[in-house]
C-alpha atoms as a PDB file:
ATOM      1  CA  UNK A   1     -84.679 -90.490 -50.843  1.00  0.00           C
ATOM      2  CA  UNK A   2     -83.749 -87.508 -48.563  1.00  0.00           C
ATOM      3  CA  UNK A   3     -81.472 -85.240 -49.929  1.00  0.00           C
ATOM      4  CA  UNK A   4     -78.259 -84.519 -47.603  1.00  0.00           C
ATOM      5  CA  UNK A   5     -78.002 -80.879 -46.436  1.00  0.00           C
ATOM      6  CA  UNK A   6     -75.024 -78.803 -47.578  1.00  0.00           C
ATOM      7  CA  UNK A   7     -73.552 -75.788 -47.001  1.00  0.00           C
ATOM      8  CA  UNK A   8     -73.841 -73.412 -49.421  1.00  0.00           C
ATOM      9  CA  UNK A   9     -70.417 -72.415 -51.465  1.00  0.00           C
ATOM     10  CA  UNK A  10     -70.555 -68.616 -50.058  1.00  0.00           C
ATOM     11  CA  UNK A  11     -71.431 -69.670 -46.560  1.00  0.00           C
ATOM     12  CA  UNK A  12     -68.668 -72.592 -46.669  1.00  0.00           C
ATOM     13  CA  UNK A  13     -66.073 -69.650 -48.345  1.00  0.00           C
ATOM     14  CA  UNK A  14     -67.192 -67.124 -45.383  1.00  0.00           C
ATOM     15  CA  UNK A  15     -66.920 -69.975 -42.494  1.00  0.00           C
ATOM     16  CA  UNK A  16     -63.355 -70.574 -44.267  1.00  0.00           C
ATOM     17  CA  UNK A  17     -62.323 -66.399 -45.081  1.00  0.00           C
ATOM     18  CA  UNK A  18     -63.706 -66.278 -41.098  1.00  0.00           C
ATOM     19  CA  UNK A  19     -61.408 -69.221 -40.121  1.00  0.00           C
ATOM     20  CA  UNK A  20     -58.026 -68.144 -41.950  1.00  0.00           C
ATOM     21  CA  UNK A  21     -58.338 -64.631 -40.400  1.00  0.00           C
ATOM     22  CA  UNK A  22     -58.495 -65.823 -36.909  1.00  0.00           C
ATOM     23  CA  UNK A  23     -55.454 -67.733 -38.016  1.00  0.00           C
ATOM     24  CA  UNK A  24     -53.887 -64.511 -39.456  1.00  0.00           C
ATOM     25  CA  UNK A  25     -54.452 -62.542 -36.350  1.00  0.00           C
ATOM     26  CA  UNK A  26     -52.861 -65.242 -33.756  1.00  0.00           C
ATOM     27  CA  UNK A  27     -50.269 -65.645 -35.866  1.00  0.00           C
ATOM     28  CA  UNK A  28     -49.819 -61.424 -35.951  1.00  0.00           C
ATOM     29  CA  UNK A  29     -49.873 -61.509 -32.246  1.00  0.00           C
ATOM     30  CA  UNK A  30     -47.083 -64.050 -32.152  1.00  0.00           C
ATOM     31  CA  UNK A  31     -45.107 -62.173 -34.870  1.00  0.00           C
ATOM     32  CA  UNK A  32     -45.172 -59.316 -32.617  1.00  0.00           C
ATOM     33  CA  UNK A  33     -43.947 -60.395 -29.899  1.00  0.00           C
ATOM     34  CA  UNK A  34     -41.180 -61.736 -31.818  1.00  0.00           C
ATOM     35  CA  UNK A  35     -40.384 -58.018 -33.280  1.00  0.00           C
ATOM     36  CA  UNK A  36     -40.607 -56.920 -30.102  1.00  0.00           C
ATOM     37  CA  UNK A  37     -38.213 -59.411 -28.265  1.00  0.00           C
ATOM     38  CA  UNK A  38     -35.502 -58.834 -30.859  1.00  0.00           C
ATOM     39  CA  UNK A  39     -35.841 -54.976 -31.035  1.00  0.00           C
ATOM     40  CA  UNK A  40     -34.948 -55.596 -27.087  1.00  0.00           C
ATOM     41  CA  UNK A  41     -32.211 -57.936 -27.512  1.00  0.00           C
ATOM     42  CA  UNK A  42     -30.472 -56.188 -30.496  1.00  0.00           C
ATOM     43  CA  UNK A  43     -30.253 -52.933 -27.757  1.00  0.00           C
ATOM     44  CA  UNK A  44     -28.224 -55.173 -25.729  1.00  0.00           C
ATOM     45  CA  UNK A  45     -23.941 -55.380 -26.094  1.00  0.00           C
ATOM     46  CA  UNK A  46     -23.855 -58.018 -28.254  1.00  0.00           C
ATOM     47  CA  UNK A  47     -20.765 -59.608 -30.117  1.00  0.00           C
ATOM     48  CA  UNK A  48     -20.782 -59.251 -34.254  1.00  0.00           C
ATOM     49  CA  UNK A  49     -22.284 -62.593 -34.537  1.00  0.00           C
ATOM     50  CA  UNK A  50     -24.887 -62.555 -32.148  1.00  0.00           C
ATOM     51  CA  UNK A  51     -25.711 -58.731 -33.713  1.00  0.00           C
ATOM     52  CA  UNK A  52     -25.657 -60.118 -37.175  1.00  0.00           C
ATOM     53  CA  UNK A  53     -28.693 -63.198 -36.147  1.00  0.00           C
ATOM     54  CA  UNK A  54     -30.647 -60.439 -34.019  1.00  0.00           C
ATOM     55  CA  UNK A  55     -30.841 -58.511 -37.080  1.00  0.00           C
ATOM     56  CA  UNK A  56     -31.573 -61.559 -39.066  1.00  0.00           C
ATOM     57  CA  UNK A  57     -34.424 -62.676 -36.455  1.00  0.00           C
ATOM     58  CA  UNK A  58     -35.879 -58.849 -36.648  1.00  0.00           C
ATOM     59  CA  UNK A  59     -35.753 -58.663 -40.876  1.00  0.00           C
ATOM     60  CA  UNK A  60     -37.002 -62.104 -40.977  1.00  0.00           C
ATOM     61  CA  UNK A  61     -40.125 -61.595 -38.470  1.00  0.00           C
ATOM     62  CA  UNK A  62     -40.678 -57.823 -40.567  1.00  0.00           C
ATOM     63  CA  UNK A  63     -41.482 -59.680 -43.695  1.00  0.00           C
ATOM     64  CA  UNK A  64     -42.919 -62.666 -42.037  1.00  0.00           C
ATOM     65  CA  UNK A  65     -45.562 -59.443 -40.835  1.00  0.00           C
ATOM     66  CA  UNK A  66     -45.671 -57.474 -44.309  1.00  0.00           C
ATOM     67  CA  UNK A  67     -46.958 -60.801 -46.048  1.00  0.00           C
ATOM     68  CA  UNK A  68     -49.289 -61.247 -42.865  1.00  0.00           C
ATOM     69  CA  UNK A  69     -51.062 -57.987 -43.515  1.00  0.00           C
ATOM     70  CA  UNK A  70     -51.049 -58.863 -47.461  1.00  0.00           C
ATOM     71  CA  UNK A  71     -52.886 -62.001 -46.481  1.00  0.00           C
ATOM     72  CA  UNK A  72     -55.194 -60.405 -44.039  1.00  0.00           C
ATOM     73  CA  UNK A  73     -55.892 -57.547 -46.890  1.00  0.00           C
ATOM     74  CA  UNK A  74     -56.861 -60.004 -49.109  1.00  0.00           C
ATOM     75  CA  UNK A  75     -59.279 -62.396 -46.384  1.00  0.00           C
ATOM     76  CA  UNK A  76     -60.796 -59.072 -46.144  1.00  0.00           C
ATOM     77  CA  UNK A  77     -61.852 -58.544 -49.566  1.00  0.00           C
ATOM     78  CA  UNK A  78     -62.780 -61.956 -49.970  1.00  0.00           C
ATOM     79  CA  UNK A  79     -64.726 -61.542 -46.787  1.00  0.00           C
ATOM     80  CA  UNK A  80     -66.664 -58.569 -48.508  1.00  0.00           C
ATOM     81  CA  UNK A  81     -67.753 -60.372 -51.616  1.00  0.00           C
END
């Protein structure tokens, strides 16, 4: 009986790593352009509520981009194992 082919556990966890970091650099791209549309907006005369979710919107999108990089640091090393 033929055996079915598989993929090999580090060639599956590299097509995967290789996968999630195109994932991690669209979504990068996208979280720029969201930092850079609310630096813009937040220059703008805005009323105290309006300032307060620009502010929100810019904080929110920072940290959405810190964790980005943390998961992008660590597709990286797995990449290199």
């Amino acid at each position: 009986m033929p055996r079915k082919r598989t993929v090999q556990p580090k060639a599956k966890l590299q097509v995967e790593v290789a996968q999630l970091r195109t994932l991690a650099h669209d979504l990068s791209n996208a979280l720029e352009a969201i930092l850079q549309a609310s630096y813009l907006v937040s220059r703008g005369k805005l009323d105290a509520d309006t300032k307060r979710w620009a502010q929100l919107i810019e904080t929110s999108s920072q940290e959405a981009a810190r964790i980005n990089r943390e998961i992008r640091k660590s597709l990286r090393a797995l990449g290199e194992e």
